[in-house]
C-alpha atoms as a PDB file:
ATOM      1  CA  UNK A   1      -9.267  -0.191 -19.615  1.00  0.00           C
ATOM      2  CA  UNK A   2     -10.316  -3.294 -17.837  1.00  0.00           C
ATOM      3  CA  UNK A   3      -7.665  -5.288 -15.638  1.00  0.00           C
ATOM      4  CA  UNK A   4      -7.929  -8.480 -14.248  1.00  0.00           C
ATOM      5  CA  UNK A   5      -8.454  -8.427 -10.385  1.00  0.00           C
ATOM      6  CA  UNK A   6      -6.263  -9.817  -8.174  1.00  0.00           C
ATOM      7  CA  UNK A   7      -8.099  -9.497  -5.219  1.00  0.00           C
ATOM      8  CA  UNK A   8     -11.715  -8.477  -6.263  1.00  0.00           C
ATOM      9  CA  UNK A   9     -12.925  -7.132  -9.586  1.00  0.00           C
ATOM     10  CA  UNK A  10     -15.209  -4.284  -7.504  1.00  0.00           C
ATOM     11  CA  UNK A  11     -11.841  -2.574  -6.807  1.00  0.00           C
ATOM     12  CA  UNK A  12     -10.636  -2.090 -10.355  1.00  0.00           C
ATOM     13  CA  UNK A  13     -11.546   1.543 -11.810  1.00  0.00           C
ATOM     14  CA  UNK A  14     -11.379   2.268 -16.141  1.00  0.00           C
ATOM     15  CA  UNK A  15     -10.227   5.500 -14.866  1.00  0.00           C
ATOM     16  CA  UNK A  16      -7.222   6.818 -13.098  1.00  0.00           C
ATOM     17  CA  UNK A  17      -7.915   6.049  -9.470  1.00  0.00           C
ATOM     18  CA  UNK A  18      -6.382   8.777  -6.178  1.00  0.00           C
ATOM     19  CA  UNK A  19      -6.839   7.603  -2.803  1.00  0.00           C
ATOM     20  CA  UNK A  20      -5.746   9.006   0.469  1.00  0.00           C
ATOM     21  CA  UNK A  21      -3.870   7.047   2.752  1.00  0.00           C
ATOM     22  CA  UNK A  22      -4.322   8.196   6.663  1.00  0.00           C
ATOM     23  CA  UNK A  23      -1.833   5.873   9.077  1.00  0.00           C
ATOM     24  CA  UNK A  24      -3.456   5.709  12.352  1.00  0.00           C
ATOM     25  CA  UNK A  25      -1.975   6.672  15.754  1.00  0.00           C
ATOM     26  CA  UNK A  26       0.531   4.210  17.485  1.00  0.00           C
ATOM     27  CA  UNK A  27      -0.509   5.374  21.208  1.00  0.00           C
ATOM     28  CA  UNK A  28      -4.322   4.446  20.100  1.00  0.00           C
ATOM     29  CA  UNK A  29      -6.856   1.309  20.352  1.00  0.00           C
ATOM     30  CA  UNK A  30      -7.865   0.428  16.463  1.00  0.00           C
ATOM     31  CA  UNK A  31      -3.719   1.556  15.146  1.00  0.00           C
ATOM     32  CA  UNK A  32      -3.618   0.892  11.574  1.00  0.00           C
ATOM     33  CA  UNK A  33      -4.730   2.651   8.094  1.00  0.00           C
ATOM     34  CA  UNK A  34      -7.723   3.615   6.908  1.00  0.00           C
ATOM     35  CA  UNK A  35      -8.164   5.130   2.659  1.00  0.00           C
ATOM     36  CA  UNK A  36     -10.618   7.343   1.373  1.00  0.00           C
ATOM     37  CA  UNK A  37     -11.382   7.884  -2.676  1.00  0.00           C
ATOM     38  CA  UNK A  38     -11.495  11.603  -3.856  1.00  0.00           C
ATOM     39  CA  UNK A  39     -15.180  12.212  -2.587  1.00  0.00           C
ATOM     40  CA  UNK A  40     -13.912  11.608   1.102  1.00  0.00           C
ATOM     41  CA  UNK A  41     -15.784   7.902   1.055  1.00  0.00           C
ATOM     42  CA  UNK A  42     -14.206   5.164   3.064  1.00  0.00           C
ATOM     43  CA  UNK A  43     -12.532   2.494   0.685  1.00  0.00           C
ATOM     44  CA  UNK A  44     -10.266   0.419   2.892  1.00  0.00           C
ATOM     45  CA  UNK A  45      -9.430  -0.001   6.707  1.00  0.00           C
ATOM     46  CA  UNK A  46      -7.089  -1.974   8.636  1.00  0.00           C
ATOM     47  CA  UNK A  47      -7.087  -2.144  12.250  1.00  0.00           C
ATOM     48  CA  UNK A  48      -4.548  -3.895  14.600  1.00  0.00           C
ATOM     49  CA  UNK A  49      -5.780  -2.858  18.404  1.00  0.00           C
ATOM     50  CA  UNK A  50      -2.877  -0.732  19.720  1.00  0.00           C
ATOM     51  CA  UNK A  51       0.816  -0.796  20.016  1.00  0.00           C
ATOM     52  CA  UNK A  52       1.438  -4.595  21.586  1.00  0.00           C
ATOM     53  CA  UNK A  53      -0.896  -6.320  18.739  1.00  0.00           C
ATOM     54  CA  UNK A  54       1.048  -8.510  16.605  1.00  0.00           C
ATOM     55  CA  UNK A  55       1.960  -6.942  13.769  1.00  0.00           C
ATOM     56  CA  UNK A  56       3.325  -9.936  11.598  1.00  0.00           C
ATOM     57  CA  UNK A  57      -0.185 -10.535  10.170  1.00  0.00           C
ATOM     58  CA  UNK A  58      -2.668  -7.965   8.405  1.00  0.00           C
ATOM     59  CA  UNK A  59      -6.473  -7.804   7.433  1.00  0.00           C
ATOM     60  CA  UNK A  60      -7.225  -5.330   4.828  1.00  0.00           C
ATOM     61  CA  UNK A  61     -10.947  -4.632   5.483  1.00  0.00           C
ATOM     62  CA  UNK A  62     -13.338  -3.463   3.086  1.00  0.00           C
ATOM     63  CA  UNK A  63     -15.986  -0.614   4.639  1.00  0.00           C
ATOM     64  CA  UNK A  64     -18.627  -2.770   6.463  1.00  0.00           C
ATOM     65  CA  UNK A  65     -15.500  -4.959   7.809  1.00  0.00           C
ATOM     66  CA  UNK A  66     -15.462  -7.635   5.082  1.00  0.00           C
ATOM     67  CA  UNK A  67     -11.924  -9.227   5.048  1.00  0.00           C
ATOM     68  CA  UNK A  68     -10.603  -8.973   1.611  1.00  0.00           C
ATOM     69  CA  UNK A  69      -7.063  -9.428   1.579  1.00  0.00           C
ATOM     70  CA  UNK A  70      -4.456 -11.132   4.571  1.00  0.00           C
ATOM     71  CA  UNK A  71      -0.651 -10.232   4.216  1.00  0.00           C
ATOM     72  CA  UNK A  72       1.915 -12.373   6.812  1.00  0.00           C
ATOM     73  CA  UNK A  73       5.408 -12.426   7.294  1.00  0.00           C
ATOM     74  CA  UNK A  74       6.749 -15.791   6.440  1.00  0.00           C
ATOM     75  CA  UNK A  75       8.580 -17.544   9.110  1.00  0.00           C
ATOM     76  CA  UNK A  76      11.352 -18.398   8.942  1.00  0.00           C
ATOM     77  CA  UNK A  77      12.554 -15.983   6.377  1.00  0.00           C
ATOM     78  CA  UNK A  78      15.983 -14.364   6.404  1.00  0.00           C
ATOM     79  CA  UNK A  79      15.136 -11.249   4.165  1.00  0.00           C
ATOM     80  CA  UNK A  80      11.461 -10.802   5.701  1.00  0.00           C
ATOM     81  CA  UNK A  81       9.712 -12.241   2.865  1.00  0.00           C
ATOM     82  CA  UNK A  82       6.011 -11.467   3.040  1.00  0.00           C
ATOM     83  CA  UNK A  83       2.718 -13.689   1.435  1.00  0.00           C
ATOM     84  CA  UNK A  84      -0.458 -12.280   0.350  1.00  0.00           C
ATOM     85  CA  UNK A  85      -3.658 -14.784   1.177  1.00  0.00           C
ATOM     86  CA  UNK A  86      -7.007 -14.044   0.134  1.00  0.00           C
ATOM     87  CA  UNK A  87     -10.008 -13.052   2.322  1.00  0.00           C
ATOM     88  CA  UNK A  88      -9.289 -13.787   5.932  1.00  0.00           C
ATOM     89  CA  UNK A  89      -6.380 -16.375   5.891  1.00  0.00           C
ATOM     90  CA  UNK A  90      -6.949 -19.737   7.029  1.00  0.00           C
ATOM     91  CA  UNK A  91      -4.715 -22.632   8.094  1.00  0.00           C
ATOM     92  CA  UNK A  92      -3.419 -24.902   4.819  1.00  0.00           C
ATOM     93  CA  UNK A  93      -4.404 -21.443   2.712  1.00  0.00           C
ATOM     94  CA  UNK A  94      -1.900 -21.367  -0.062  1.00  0.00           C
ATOM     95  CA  UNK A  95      -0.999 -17.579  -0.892  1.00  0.00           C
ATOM     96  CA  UNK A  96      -1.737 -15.505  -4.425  1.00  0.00           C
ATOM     97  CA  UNK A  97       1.393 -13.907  -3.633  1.00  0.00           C
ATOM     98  CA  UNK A  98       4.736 -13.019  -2.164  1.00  0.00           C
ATOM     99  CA  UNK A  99       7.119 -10.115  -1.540  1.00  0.00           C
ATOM    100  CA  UNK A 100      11.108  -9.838  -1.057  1.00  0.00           C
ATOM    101  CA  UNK A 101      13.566  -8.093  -1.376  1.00  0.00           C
ATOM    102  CA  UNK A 102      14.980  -7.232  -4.606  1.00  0.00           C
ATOM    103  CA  UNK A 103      18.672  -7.177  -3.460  1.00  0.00           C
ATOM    104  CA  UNK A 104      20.654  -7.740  -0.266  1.00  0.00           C
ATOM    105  CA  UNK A 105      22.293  -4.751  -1.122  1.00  0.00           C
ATOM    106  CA  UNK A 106      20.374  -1.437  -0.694  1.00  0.00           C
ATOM    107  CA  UNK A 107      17.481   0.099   1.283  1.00  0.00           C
ATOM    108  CA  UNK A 108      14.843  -0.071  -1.435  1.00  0.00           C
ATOM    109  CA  UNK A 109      13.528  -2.512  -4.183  1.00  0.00           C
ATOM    110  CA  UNK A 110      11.112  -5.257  -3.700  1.00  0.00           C
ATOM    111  CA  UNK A 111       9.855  -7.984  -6.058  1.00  0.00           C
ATOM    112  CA  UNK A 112       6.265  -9.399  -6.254  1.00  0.00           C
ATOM    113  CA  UNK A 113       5.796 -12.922  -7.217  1.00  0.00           C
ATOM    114  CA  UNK A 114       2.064 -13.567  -8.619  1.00  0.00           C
ATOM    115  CA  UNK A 115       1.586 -17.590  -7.764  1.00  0.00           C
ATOM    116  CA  UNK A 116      -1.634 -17.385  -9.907  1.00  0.00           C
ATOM    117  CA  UNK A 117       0.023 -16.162 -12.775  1.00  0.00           C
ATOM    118  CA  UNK A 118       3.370 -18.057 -12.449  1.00  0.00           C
ATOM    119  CA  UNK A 119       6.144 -15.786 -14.473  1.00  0.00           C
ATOM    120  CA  UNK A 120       4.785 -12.700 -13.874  1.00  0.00           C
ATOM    121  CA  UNK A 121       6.010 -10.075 -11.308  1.00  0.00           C
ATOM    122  CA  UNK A 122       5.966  -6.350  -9.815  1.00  0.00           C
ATOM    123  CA  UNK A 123       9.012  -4.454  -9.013  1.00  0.00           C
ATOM    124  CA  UNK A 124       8.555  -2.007  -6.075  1.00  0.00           C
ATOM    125  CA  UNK A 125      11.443   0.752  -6.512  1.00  0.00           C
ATOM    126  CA  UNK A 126      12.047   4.083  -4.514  1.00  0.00           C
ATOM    127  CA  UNK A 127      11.626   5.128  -0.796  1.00  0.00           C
ATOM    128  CA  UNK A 128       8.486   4.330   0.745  1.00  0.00           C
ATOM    129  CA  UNK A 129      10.185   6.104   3.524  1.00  0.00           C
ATOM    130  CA  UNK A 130      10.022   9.050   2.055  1.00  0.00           C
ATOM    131  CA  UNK A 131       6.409   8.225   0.721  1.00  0.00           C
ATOM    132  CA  UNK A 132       7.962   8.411  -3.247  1.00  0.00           C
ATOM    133  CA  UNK A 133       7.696   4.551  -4.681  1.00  0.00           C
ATOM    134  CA  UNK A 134       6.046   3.453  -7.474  1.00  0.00           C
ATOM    135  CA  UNK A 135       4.921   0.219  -8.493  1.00  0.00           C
ATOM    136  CA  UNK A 136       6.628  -1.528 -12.399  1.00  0.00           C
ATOM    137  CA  UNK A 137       4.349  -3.831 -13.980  1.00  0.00           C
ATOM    138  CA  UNK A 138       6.452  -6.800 -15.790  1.00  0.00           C
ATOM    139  CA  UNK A 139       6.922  -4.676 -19.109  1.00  0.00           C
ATOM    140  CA  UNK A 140       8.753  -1.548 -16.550  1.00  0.00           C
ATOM    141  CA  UNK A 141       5.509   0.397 -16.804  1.00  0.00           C
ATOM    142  CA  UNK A 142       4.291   2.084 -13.978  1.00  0.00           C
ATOM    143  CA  UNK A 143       0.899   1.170 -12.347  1.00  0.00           C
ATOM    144  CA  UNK A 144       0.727   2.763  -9.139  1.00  0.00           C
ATOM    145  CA  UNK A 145       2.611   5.390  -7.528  1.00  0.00           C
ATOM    146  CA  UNK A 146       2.600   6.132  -3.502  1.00  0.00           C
ATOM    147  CA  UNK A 147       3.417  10.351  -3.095  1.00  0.00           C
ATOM    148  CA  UNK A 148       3.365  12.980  -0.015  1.00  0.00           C
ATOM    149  CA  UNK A 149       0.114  14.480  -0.422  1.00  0.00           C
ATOM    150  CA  UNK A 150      -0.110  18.186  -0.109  1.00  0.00           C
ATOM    151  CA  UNK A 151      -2.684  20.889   1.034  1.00  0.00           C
ATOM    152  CA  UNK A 152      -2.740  22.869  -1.848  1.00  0.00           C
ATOM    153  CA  UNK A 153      -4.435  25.713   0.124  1.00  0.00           C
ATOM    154  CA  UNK A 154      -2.067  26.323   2.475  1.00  0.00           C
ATOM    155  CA  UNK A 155       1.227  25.262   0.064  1.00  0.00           C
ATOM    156  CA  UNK A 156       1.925  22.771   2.678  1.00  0.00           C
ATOM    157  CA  UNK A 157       2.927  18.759   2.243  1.00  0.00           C
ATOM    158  CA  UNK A 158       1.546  17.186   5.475  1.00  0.00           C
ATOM    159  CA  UNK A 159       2.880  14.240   7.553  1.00  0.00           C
ATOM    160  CA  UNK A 160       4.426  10.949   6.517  1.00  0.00           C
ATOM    161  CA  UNK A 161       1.090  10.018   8.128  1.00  0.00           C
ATOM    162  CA  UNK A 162      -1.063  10.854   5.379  1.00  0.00           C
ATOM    163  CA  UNK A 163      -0.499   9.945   1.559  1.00  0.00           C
ATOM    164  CA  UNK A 164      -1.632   9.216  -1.814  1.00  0.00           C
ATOM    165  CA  UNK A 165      -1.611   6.025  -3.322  1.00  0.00           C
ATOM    166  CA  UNK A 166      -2.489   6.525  -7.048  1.00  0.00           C
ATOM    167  CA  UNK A 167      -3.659   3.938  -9.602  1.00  0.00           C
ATOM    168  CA  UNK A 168      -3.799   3.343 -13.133  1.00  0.00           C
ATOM    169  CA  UNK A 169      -6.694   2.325 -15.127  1.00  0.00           C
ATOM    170  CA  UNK A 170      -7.303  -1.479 -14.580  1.00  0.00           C
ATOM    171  CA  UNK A 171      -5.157  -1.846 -11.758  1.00  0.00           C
ATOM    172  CA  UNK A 172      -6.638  -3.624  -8.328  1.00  0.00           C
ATOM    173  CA  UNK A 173      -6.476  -1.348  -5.607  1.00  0.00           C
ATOM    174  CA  UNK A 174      -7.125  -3.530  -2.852  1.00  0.00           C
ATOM    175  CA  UNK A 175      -4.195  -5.803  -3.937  1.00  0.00           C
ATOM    176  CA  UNK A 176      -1.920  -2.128  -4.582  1.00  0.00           C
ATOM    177  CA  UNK A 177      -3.171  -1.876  -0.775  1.00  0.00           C
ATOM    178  CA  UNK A 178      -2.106  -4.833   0.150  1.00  0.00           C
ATOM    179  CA  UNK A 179       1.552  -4.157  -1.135  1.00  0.00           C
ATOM    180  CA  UNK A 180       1.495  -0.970   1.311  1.00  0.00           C
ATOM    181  CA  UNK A 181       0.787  -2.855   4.371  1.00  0.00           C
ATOM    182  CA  UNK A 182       4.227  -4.820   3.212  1.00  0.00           C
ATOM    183  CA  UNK A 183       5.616  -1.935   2.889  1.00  0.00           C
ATOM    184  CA  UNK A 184       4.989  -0.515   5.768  1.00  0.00           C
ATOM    185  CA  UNK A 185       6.182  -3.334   7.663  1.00  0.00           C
ATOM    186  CA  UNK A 186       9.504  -3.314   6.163  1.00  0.00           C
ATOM    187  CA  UNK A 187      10.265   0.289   5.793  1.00  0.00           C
ATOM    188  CA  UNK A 188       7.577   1.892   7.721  1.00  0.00           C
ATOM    189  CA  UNK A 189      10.353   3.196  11.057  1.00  0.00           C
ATOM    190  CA  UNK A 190      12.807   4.282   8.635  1.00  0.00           C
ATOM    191  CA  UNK A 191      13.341   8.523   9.038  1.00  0.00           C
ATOM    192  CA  UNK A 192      11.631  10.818   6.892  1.00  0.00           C
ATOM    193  CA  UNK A 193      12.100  14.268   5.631  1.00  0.00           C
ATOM    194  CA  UNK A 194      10.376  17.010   7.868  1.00  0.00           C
ATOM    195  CA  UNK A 195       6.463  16.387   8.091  1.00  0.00           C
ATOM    196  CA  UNK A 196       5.631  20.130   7.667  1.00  0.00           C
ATOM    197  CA  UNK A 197       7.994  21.057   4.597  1.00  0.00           C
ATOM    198  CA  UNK A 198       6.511  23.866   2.607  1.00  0.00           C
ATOM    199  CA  UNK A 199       6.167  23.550  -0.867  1.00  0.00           C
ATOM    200  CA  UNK A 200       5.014  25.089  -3.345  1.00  0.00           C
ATOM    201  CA  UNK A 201       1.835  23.200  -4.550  1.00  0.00           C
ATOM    202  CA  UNK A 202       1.034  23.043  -8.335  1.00  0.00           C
ATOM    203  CA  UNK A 203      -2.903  23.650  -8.409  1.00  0.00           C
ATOM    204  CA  UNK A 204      -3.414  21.349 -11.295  1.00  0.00           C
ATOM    205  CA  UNK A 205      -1.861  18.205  -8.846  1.00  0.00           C
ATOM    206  CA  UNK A 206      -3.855  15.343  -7.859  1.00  0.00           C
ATOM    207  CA  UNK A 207      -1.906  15.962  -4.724  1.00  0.00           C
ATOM    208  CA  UNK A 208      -4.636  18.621  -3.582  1.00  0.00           C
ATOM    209  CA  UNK A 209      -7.505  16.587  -2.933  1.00  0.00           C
END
């Protein structure tokens, strides 16, 4: 299946697509994410230099550092609306997109507004909280999915700190990785189940790699 890219075409896969999402330490230098593919191969990083940085504007980073993708909050905005900018954003950039709430009401549900494509949207629904959200394409059809990733091995699900993001044929990931940052902002100190909950792990899951 070939999609059209949002961000950049090199980050669209014909085939089902699991990457693992690590969330840096908050007590560190370099805080921030970095995703590997199934082979354990850097995809995306994203750092933000320790706890005082500001963290109202994010650079998702490509391997060798190449700015691909800039989310920031928009100011003022009363529901903490957030704009997507391509590359590394620049004064007078107009953004490719935006994300707000769905409803005032609630803890969960986000819409995305593509300003390229005007009309069409994404609905973010679930708990990123909890790590279990997936993202609705304009026709309710699911195109990614973020889920607790689990060590099959040991029948453990590890830490809110580590998760999988998982895409569907033709969809961008850099741009899905993009929406996660947003997420993160807006959900990201909400509580969470226990990090160590034992499970028991299906072996066919995409969850253990």
């Amino acid at each position: 299946m070939k999609g059209c890219a949002v961000v950049e075409q090199g980050f669209i896969s014909e085939e089902e697509m699991h990457l693992t999402v690590l969330k840096t330490s908050l007590f560190f230098s370099g805080d921030g994410f970095t995703v590997y593919d199934c082979k354990g191969q850097l995809v995306f990083r994203v750092d933000t230099y320790g706890p005082d940085s500001d963290k109202s504007e994010l650079v998702l980073m490509d391997p060798f550092g190449k700015c691909l993708l800039t989310v920031r909050r928009k100011r003022p905005s009363l529901h903490q609306r957030w704009e997507g900018f391509l590359g590394e954003r620049v004064e007078g950039q107009k953004p490719i997109f935006s994300v707000r709430r769905s409803s005032m009401i609630g803890r969960s549900g986000l819409t995305v507004d593509m300003y390229n494509n005007p009309g069409e949207e994404y609905q973010i629904e679930g708990s990123y909280a909890q790590r279990c959200c997936t993202i609705l394409n304009g026709e309710k059809e699911s195109v990614a999915e973020i889920r607790r990733k689990v060590d099959a091995s040991a029948n453990v699900m590890l830490g809110k700190d580590v998760f999988l993001l998982s895409l569907k044929p033709g969809f961008d990931a850099a741009f899905a990785m993009g929406l996660v940052l947003v997420l993160d902002q807006i959900y990201g100190d909400d509580e969470v189940v226990d990090a160590n909950s034992r499970i028991s792990a299906d072996p066919t899951s995409h969850d253990a790699t």
